[in-house]
Protein backbone atom coordinates (compact mmCIF):
# COMPACT_ATOMS: atom_id res chain seq x y z
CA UNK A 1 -13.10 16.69 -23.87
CA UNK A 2 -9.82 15.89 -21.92
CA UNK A 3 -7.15 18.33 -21.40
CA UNK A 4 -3.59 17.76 -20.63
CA UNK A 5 -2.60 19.07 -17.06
CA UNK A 6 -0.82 22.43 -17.21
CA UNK A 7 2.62 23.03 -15.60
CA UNK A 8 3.60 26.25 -14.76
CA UNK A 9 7.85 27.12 -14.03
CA UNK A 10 8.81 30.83 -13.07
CA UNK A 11 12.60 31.15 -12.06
CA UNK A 12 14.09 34.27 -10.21
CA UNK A 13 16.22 35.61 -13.05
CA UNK A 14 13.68 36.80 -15.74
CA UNK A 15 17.10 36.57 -18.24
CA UNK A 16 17.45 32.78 -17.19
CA UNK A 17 21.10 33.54 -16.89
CA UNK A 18 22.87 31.89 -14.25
CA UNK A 19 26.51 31.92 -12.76
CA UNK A 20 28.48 29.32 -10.96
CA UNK A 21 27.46 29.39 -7.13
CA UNK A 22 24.09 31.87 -7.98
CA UNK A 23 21.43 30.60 -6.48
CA UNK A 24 18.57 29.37 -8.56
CA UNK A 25 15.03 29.80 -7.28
CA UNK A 26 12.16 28.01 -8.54
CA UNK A 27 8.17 28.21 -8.38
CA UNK A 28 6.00 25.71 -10.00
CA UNK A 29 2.65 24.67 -9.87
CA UNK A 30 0.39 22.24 -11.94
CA UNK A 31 -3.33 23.35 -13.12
CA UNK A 32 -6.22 22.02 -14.55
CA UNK A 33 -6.18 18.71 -13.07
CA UNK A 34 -8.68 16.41 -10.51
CA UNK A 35 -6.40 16.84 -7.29
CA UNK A 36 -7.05 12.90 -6.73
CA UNK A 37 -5.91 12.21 -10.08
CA UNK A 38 -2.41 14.04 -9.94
CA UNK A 39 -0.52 10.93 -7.93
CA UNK A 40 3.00 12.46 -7.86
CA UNK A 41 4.91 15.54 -8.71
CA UNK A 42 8.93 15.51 -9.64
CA UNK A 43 11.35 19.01 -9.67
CA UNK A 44 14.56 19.00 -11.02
CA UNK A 45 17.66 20.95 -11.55
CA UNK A 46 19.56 19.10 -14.11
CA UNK A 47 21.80 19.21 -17.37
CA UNK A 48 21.62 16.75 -20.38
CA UNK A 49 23.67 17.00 -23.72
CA UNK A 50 22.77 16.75 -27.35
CA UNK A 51 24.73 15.99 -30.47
CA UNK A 52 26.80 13.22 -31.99
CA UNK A 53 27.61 10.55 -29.42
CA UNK A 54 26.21 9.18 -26.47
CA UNK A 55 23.83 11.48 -24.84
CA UNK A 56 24.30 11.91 -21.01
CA UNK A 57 22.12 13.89 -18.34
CA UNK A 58 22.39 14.31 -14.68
CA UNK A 59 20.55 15.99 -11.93
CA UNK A 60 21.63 18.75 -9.61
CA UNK A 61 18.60 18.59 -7.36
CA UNK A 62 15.80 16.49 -7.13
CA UNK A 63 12.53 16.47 -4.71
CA UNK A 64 9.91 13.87 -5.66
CA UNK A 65 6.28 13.98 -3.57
CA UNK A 66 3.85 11.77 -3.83
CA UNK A 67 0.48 11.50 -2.35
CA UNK A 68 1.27 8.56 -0.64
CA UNK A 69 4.57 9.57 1.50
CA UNK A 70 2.05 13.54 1.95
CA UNK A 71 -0.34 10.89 3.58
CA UNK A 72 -3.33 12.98 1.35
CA UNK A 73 -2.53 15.98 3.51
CA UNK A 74 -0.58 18.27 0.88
CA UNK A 75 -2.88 19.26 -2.41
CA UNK A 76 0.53 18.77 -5.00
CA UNK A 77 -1.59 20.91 -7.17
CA UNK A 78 -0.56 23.64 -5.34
CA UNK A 79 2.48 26.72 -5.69
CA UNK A 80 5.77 25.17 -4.91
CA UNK A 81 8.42 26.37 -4.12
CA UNK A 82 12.64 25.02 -4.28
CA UNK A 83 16.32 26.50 -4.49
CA UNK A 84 19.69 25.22 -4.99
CA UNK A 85 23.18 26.87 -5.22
CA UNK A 86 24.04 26.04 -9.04
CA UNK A 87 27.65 23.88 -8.96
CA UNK A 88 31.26 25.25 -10.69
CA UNK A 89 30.33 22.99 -14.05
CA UNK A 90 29.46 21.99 -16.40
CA UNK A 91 29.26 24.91 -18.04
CA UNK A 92 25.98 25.51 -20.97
CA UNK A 93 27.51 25.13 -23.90
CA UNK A 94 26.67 25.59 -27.41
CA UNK A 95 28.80 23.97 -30.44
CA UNK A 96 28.78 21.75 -33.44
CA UNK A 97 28.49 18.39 -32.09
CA UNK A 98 27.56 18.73 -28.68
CA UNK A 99 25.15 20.89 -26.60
CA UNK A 100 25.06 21.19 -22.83
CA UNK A 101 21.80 22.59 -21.25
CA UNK A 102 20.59 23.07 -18.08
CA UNK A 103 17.06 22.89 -17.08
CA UNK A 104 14.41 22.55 -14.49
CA UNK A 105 11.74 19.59 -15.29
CA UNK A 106 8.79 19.41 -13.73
CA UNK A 107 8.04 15.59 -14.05
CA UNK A 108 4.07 14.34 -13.04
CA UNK A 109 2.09 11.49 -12.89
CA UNK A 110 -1.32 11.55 -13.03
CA UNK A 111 -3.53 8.49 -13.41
CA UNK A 112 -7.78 8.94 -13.28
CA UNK A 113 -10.21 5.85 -12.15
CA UNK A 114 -9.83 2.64 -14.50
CA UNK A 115 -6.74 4.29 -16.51
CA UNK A 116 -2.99 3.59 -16.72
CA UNK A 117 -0.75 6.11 -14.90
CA UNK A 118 0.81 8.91 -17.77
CA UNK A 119 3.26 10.68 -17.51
CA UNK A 120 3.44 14.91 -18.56
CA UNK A 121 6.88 17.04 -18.32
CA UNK A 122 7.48 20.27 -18.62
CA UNK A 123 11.01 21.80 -19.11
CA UNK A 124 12.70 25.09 -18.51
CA UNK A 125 15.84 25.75 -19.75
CA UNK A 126 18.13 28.32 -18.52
CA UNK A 127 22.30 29.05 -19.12
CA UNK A 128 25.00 28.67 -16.47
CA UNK A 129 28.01 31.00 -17.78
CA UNK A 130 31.10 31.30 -16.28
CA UNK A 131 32.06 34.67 -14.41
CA UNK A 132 32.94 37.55 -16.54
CA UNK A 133 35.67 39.71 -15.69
CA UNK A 134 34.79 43.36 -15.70
């Protein structure tokens, strides 16, 4: 029986509440895959929207590794670990027709002996807010 890998994202504010300029930290790891079998590993901060229209998306931050440019040395299987000071917009936004959210994706590629490469993501989404005046 074949399982799908797992992908695991934890991110430092339990809430997933963000403000402009907080910084967002990020641990990830992927399980219950062959470590030669898992050939690259994508992480992402980045905002799409959804709703009538055109649908856009854009990344924040982006770190790709691959097992060719680790040289084999680096198990990508392993806890990760990345941060990024989150920018002044756009804001998360939730209305009639159109959403903005933010998100971390966790983007692999995993391909076994004889098999085309597939592709598994895994999302988190979280909200940047504006600053609230006390």
């Amino acid at each position: 029986m074949n399982f799908d890998p797992l992908i695991s994202v934890k991110l430092n504010h339990a809430s997933r509440e963000y403000q402009p300029g907080d910084l967002l930290e990020c641990e990830y790891q992927i399980d219950a895959i062959d470590r030669d079998a898992l050939k690259s590993v994508e992480v992402a901060t980045m905002w799409y929207t959804s709703g009538k229209g055109d649908e856009e998306e854009a990344f924040h931050y982006y770190e790709r590794q691959t097992t060719r440019n680790t040289n084999g040395e680096v198990d990508l299987r392993e806890l990760s670990h990345f941060s990024t000071e989150l920018p002044l917009s756009p804001l998360s936004y939730a209305g009639t027709n159109l959403n903005i959210i933010w998100c971390v994706r966790v983007r692999i590629v995993v391909q076994s002996i004889d098999q085309p490469p597939k592709e598994f993501k895994y999302s988190q989404p979280f909200q940047l807010h504006a600053y609230q005046s006390t």
